[in-house]
Protein backbone atom coordinates (compact mmCIF):
# COMPACT_ATOMS: atom_id res chain seq x y z
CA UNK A 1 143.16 120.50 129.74
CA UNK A 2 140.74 123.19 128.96
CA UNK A 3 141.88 123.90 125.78
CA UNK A 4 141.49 120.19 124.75
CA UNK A 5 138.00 120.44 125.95
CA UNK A 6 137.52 123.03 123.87
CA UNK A 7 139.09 121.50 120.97
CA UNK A 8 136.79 118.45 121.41
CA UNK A 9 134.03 120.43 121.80
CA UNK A 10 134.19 122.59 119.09
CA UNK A 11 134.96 119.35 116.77
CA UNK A 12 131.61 117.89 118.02
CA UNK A 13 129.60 121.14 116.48
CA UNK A 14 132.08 120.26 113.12
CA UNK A 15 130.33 116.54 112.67
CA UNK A 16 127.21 117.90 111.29
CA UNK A 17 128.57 120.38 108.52
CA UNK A 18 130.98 117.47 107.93
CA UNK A 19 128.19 115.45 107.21
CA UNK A 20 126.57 117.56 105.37
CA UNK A 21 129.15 118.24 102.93
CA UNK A 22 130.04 114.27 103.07
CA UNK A 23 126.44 113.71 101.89
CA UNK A 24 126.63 116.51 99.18
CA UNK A 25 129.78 114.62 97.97
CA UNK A 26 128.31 111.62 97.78
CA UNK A 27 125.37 112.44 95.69
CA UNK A 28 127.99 114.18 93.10
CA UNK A 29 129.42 110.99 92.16
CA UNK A 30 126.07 109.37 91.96
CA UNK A 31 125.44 112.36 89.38
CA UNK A 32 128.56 112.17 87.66
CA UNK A 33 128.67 109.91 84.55
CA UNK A 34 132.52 109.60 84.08
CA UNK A 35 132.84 106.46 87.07
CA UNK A 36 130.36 104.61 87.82
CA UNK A 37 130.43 100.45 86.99
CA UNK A 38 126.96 99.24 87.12
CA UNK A 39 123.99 99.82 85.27
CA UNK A 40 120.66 98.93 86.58
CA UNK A 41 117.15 98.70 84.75
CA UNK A 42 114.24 99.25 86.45
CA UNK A 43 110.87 98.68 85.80
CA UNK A 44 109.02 96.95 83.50
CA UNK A 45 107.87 97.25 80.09
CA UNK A 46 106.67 99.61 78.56
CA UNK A 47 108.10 101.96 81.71
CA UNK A 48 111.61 101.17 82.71
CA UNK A 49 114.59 103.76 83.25
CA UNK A 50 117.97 102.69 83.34
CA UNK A 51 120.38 104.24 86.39
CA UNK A 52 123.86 104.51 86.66
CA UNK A 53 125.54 103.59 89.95
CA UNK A 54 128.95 102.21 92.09
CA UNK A 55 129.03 98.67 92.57
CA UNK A 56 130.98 98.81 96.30
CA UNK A 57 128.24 101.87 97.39
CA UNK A 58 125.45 99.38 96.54
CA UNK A 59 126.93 96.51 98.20
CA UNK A 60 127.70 97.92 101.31
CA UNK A 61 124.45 100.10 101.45
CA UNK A 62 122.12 97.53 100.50
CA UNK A 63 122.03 93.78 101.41
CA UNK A 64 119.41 92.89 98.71
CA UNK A 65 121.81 94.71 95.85
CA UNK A 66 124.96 92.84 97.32
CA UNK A 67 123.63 89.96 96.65
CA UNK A 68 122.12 90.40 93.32
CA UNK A 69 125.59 92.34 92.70
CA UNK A 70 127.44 89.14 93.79
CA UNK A 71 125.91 87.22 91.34
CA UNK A 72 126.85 89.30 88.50
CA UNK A 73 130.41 89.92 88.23
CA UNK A 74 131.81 92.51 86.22
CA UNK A 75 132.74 91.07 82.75
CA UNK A 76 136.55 90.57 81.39
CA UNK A 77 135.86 92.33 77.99
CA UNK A 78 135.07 95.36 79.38
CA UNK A 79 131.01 95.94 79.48
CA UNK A 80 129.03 97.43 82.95
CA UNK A 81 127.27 95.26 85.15
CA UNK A 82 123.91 95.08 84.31
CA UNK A 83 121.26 94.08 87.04
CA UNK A 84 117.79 94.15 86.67
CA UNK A 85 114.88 95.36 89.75
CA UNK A 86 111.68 94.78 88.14
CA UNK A 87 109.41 94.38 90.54
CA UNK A 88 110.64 98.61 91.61
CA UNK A 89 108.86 101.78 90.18
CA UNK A 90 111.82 103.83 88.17
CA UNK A 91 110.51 106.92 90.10
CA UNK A 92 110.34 105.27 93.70
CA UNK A 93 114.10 103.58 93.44
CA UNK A 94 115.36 107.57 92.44
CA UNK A 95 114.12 108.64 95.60
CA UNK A 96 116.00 105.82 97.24
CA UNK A 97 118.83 105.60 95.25
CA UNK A 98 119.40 109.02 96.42
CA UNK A 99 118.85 107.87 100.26
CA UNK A 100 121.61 105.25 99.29
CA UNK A 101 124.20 107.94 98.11
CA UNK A 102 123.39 110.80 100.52
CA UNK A 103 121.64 108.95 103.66
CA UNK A 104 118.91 111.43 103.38
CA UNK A 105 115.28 111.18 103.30
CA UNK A 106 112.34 113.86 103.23
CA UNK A 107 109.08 111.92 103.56
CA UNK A 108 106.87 115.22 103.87
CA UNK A 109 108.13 116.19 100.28
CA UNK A 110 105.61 112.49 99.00
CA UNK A 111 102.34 111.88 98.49
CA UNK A 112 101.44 108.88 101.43
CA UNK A 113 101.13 106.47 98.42
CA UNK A 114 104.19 107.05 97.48
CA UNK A 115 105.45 106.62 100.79
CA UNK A 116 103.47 103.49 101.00
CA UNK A 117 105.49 102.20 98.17
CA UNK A 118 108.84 103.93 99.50
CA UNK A 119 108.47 101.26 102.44
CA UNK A 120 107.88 98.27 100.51
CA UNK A 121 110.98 99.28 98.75
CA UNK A 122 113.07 100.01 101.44
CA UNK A 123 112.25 96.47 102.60
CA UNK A 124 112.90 94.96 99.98
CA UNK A 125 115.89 96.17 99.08
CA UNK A 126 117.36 95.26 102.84
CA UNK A 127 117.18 98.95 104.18
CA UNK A 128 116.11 98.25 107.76
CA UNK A 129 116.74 101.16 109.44
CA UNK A 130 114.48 102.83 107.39
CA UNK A 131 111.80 101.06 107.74
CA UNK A 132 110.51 102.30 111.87
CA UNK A 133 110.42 105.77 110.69
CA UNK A 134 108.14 105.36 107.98
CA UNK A 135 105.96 103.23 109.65
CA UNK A 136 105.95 105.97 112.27
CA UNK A 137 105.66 108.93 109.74
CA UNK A 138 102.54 107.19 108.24
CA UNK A 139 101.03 106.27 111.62
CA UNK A 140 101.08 110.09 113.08
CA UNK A 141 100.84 112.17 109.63
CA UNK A 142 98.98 110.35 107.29
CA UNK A 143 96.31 108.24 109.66
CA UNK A 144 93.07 109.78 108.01
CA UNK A 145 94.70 108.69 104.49
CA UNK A 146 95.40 105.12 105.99
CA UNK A 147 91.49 105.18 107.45
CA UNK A 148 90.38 106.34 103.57
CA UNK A 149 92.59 103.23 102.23
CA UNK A 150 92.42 100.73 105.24
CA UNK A 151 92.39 97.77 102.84
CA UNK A 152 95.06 98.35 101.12
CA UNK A 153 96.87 99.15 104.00
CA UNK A 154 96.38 96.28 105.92
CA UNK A 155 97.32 94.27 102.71
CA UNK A 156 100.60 96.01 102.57
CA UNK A 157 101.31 95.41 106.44
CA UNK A 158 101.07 91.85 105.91
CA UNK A 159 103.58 91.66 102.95
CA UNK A 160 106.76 91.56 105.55
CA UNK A 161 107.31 90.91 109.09
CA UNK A 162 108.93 94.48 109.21
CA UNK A 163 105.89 95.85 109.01
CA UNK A 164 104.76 95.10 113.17
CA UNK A 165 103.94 98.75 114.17
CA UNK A 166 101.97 98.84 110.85
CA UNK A 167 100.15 95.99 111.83
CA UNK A 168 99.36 96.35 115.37
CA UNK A 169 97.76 100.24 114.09
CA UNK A 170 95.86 98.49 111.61
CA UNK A 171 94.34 95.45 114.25
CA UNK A 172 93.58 98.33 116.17
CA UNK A 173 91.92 100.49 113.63
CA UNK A 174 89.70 97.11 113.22
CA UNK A 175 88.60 97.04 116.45
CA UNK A 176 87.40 100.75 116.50
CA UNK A 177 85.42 100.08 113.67
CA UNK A 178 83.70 96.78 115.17
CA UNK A 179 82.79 98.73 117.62
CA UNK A 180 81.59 101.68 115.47
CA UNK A 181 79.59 98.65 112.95
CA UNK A 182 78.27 97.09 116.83
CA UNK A 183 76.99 100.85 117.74
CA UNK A 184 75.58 101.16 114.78
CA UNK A 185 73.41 97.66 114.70
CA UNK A 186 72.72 98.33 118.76
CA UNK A 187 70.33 101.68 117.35
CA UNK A 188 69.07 99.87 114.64
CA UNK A 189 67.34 97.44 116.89
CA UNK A 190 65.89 100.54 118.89
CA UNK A 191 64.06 103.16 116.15
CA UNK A 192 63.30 105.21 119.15
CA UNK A 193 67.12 106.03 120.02
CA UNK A 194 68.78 109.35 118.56
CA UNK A 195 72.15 108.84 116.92
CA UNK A 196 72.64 111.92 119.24
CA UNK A 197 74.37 110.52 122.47
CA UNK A 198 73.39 114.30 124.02
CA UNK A 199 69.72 113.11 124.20
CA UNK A 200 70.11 109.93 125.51
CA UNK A 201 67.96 109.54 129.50
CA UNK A 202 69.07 106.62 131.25
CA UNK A 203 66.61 104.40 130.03
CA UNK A 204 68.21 104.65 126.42
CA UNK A 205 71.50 103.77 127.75
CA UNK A 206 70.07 100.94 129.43
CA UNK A 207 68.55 99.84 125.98
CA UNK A 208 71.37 100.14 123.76
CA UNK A 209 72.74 98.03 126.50
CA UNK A 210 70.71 95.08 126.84
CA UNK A 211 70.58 94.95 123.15
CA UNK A 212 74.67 95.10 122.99
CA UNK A 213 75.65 92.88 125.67
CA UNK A 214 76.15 89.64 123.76
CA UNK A 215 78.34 91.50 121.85
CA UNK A 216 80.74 92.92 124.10
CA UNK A 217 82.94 89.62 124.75
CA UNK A 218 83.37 90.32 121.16
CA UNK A 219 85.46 92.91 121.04
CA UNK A 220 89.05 93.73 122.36
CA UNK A 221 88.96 96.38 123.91
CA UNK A 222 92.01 95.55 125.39
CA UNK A 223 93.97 96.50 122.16
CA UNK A 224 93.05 99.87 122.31
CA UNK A 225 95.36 102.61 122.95
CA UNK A 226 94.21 105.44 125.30
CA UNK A 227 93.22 107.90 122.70
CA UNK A 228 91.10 105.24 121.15
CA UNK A 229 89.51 104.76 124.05
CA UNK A 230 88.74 108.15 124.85
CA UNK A 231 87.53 109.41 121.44
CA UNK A 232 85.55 106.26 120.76
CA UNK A 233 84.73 104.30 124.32
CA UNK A 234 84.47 106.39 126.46
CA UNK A 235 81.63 108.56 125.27
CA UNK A 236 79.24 105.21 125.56
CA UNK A 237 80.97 104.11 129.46
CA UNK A 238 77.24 103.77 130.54
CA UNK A 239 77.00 100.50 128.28
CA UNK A 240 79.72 98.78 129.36
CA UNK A 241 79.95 95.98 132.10
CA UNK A 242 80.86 98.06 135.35
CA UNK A 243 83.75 95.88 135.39
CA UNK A 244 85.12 95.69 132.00
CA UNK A 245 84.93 99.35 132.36
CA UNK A 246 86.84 99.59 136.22
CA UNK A 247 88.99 97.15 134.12
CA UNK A 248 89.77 99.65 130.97
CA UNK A 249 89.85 102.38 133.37
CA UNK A 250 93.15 100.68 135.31
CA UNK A 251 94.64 99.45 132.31
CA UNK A 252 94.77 102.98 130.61
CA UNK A 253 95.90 104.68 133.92
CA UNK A 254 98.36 101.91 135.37
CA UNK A 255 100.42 100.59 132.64
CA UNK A 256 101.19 97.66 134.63
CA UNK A 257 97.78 96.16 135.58
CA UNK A 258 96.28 93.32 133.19
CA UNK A 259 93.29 91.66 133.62
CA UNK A 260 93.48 88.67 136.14
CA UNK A 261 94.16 85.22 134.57
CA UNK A 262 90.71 84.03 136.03
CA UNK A 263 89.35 86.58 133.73
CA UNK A 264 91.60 85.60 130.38
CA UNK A 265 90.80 82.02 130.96
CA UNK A 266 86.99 82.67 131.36
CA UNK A 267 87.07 84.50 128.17
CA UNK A 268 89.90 82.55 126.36
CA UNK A 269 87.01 80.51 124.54
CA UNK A 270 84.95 83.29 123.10
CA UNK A 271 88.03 85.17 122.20
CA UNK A 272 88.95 81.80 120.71
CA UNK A 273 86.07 81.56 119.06
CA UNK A 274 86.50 85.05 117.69
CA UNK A 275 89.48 84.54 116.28
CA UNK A 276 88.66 81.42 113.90
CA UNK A 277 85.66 83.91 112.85
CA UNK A 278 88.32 86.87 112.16
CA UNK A 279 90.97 84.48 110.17
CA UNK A 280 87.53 83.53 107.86
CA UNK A 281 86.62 87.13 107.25
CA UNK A 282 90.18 87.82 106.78
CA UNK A 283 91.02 85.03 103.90
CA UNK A 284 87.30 86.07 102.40
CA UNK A 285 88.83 90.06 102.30
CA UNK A 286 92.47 88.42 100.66
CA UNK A 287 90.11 86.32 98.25
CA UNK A 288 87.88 89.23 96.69
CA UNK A 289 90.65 91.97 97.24
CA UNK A 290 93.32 89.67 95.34
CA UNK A 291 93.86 92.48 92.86
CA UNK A 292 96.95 94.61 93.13
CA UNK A 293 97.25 97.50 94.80
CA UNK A 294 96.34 100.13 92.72
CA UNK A 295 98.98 102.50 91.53
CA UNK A 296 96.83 106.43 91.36
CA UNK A 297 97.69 109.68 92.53
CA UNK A 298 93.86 110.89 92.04
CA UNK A 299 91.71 107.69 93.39
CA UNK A 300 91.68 105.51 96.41
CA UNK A 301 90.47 101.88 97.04
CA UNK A 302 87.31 102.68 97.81
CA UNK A 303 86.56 104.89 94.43
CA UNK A 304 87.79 101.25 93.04
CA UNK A 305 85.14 99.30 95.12
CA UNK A 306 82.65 101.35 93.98
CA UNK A 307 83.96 101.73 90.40
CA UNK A 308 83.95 97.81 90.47
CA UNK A 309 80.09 97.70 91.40
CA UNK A 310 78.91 100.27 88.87
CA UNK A 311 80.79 97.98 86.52
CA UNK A 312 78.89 94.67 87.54
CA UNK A 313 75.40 97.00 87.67
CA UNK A 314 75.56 97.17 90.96
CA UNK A 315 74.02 99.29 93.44
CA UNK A 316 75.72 101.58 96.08
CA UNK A 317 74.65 99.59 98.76
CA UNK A 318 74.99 96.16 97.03
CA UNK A 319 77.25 93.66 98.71
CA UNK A 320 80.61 93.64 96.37
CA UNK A 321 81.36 90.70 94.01
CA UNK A 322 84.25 91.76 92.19
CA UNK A 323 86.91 93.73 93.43
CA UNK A 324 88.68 94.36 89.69
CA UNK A 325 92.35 94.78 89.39
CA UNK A 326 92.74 98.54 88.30
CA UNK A 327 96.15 98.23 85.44
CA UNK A 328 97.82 102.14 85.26
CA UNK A 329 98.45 102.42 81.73
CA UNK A 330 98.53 106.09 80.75
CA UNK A 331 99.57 108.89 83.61
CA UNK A 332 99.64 112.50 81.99
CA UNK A 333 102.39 113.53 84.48
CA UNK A 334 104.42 110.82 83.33
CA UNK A 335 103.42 109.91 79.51
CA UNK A 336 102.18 112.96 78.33
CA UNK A 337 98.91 115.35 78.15
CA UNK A 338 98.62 114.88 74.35
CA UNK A 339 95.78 113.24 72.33
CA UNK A 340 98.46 111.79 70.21
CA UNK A 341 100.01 110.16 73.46
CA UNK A 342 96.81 108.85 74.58
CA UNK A 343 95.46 106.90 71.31
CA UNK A 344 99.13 105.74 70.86
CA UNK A 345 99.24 103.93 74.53
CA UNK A 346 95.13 103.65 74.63
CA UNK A 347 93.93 102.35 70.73
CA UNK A 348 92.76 98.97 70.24
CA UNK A 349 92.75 98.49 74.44
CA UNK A 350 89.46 97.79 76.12
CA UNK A 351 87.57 97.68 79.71
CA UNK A 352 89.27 100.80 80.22
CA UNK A 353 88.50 103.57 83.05
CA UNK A 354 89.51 107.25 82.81
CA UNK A 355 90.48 109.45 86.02
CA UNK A 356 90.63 113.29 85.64
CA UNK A 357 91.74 115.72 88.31
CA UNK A 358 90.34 118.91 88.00
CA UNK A 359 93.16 121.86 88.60
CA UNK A 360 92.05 123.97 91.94
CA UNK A 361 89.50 121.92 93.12
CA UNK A 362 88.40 118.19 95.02
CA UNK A 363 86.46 117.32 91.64
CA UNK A 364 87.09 113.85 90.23
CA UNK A 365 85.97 112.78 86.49
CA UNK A 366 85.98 110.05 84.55
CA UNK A 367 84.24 107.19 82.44
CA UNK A 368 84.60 103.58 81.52
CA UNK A 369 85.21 102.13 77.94
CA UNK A 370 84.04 98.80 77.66
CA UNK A 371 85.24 98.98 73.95
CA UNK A 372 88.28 99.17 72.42
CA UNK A 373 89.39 103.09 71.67
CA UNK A 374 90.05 103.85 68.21
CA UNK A 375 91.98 107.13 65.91
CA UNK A 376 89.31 108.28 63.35
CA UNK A 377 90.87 110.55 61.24
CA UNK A 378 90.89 109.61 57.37
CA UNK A 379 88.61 111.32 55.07
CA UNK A 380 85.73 109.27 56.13
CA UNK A 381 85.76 110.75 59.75
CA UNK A 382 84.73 113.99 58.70
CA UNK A 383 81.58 112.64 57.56
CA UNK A 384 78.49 113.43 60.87
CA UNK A 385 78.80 110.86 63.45
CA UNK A 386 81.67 108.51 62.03
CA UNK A 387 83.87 109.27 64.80
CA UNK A 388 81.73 107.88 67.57
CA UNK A 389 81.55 104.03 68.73
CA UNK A 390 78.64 102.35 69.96
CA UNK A 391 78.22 100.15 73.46
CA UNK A 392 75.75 99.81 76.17
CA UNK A 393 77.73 99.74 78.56
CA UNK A 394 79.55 102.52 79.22
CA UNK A 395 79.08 104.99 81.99
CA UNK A 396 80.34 108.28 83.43
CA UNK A 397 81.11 109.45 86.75
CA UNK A 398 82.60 112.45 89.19
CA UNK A 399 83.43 112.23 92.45
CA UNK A 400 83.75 115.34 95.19
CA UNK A 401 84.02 115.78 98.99
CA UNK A 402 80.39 115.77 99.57
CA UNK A 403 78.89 113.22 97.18
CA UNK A 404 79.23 111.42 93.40
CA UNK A 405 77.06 111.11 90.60
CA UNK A 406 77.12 107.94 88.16
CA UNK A 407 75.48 108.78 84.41
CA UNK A 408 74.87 105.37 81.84
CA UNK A 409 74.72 106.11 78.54
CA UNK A 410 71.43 106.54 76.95
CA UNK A 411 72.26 107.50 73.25
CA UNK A 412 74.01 104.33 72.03
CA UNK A 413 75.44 105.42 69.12
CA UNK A 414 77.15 108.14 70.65
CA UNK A 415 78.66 106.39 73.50
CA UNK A 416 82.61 107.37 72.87
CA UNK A 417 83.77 109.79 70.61
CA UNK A 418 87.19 108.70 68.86
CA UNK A 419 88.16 111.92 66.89
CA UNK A 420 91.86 111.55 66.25
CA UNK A 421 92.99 115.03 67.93
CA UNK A 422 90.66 114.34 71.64
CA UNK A 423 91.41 112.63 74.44
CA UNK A 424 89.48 110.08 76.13
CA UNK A 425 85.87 111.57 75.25
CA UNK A 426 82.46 110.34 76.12
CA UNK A 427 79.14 111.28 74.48
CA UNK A 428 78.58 114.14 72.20
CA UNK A 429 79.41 116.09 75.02
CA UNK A 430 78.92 114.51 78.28
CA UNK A 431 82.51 114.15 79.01
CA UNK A 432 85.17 115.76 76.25
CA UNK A 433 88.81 116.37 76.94
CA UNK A 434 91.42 118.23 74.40
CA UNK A 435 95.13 118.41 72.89
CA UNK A 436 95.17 121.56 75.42
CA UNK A 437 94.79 119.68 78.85
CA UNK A 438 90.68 121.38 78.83
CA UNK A 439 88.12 120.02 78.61
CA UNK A 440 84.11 119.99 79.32
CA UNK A 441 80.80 118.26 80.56
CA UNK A 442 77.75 119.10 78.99
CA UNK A 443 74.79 116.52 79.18
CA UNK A 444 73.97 114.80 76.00
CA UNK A 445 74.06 110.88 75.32
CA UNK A 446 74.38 109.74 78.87
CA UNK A 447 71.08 110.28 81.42
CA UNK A 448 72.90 112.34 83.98
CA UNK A 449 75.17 115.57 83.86
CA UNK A 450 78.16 115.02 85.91
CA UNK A 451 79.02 118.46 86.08
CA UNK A 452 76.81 121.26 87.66
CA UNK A 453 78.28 123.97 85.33
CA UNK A 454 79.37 123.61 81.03
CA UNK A 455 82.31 125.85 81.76
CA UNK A 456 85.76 124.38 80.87
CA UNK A 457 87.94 122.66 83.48
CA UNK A 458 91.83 122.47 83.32
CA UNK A 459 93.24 118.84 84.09
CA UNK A 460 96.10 118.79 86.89
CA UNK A 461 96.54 115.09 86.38
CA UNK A 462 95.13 112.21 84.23
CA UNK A 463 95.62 108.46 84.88
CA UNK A 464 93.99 105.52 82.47
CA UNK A 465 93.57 102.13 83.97
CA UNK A 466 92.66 98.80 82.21
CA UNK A 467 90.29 96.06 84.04
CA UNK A 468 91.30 92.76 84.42
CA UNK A 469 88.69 90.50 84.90
């Protein structure tokens, strides 16, 4: 009897190397050329790659695939399968093609975009169980990223019912920042009132709270979760209703109290009220950010807001009219570093915008084209000047930690440079990248320098985008 326990036992501490080496096995044959029976394009033009899989691993892996699968039977004369997933990035449906094979998944090894778009195709494709854990990998790893790209975020948590734990973060995340945007008004109204809550006498709590407490019904503080309310409630308790805050207090500490009904009923109307205002702010946000999501590895959505502002003449604090849709057409990482590369994917394209990462550093650079780029490089190029195109309205920018700097062009004539062997190049000088993946900033034809030092920078990633208007 013993030794059978110990047989069983010792079998248990077997099932993980068994897996292991199952999963190892698994991913062989989805490397191995010599049997598989489907072929499957993804992407769209000009960037599709065409995979190689099993037909009865799809099916039986993903619901989405069985059914497309199902659909397309395997010919009599002979030929593949061929299915088509255009709607997938080639690089995302790797990673999960490899999930499907070896049932293994590293999120920390991806950028949270690329996570973000590892969920969307993981729903898609029917992979349920995979969806909870990266919901709850973005929600406790990547929450600053998600506060830097709320909108999109909340966009994206939307898109499927799957996405409830996404959601519910994101509602809350709203409701921390009403209260942040209330705050915020509540000094305004009262000059006299530090932003410092340290120097605050009673009498300035009791201001900030006569001049708040129309807003309070407001806001749901009930939606909070406790380390919301500590971090961003709590510090300002002396403002709140003595009972809504005996109320928050029993709610965070006994998980089973809830306001009485009495309470909900005499509120339901203002809450109601609330609401219907929240749905028309909400379809106003889906109306001006209609544009896609945009697909970078260097910029967020709010370099895009802003980009789209300096684009209308905007100023920084300028209520937003367009929210352009942001097109990735050129990625250095995945097309290339080469001038050649760039005026074959970028020539005769306008209302472009350039990204640059600089290598070791937070420094952002870039420029918009509002102009079709062009290849000078007959004869006539050589001549002084014949390289450069002429607009009014292009600009330069670069973005760091601590602040950004946007530079219009002054010198008209010299607005882009087009020389055959540089990259995307602005000014005589203002913003000039090479064949060699260096480049430099030296002020010139545009009324700003972007840089605070002429010395060459080394680009760890480029991305080109093209506006739609």
């Amino acid at each position: 009897m013993v030794r059978n326990r110990n047989r069983i036992r010792n079998n248990r501490n077997l099932y993980p190397q068994h897996l292991q080496k199952l999963s190892q096995n698994l991913l062989e044959v989805l490397d191995d050329d010599e049997y598989h029976d489907v072929t499957i394009e993804v992407g769209d033009d000009p960037h599709t790659k065409v995979f190689r899989a099993h037909i009865v691993i799809l099916s039986y892996r993903s619901p989405h695939l069985k059914k497309i699968l199902s659909t397309n039977k395997k010919k009599s004369d002979g030929n593949l399968t061929h299915i088509k997933l255009p709607n997938i990035l080639p690089e995302i449906f790797q990673i999960i093609l490899r999930y499907i094979y070896g049932g293994i998944l590293s999120l920390k090894e991806y950028d949270a975009f690329d996570i973000v778009k590892l969920l969307v195709t993981a729903n898609e494709l029917g992979l349920q169980e995979l969806i909870p854990d990266i919901q709850s990998f973005l929600i406790k790893r990547k929450r600053n990223w998600i506060e830097q790209n709320f909108n999109m975020i909340y966009r994206t948590s939307f898109e499927s019912d799957s996405f409830l734990e996404l959601q519910n973060f994101c509602i809350n995340l709203i409701e921390v920042q009403v209260w942040e945007h209330v705050l915020k008004w509540g000094i305004a109204q009262n000059p006299e009132l530090s932003s410092d809550l340290s120097d605050y006498s009673n009498d300035d709590y009791n201001k900030l709270k006569n001049t708040l407490q129309n807003c309070m019904p407001f806001i749901k503080f009930y939606n909070l979760s406790l380390k919301e309310f500590l971090d961003n409630i709590f510090p300002y308790r002396k403002i709140l209703p003595d009972k809504l805050y005996n109320d928050l207090l029993k709610i965070f500490l006994d998980h089973d109290y809830r306001p009485s009904t009495k309470e909900i009923k005499e509120t339901s109307e203002t809450e109601e009220i609330k609401e219907t205002k929240e749905i028309k702010e909400t379809k106003e946000i889906r109306e001006i950010s209609s544009a896609k999501i945009i697909d970078s590895k260097i910029i967020t959505h709010q370099h895009v807001e802003l980009i789209s502002k300096w684009i209308d003449r905007l100023e920084n604090t300028d209520e937003l009219k367009n929210l352009y849709e942001f097109e990735l057409i050129l990625r250095g990482s995945r097309d290339g570093f080469t001038a050649e590369k760039f005026h074959e994917i970028c020539d005769n394209k306008s209302h472009t915008i350039t990204i640059i990462k600089v290598e070791n550093s937070d420094e952002i650079l870039g420029g918009y084209n509002p102009i079709t780029w062009q290849s000078k490089y007959d004869l006539q190029s050589l001549l002084p000047n014949n390289e450069y195109s002429k607009t009014k309205d292009s600009f330069i920018f670069s973005f760091n930690i601590k602040n950004h700097i946007l530079s219009r062009v002054e010198d008209e004539k010299h607005a882009l440079n087009n020389f055959y062997s540089f990259g995307p190049s602005f000014g005589r000088e203002d913003l000039k990248t090479f064949n060699n993946r260096t480049g430099y900033c030296k002020k010139n034809s545009y009324d700003k320098k972007i840089r605070y030092t002429v010395d060459k920078y080394f680009v760890e990633e480029y991305e080109i985008f093209q506006i739609k208007f």
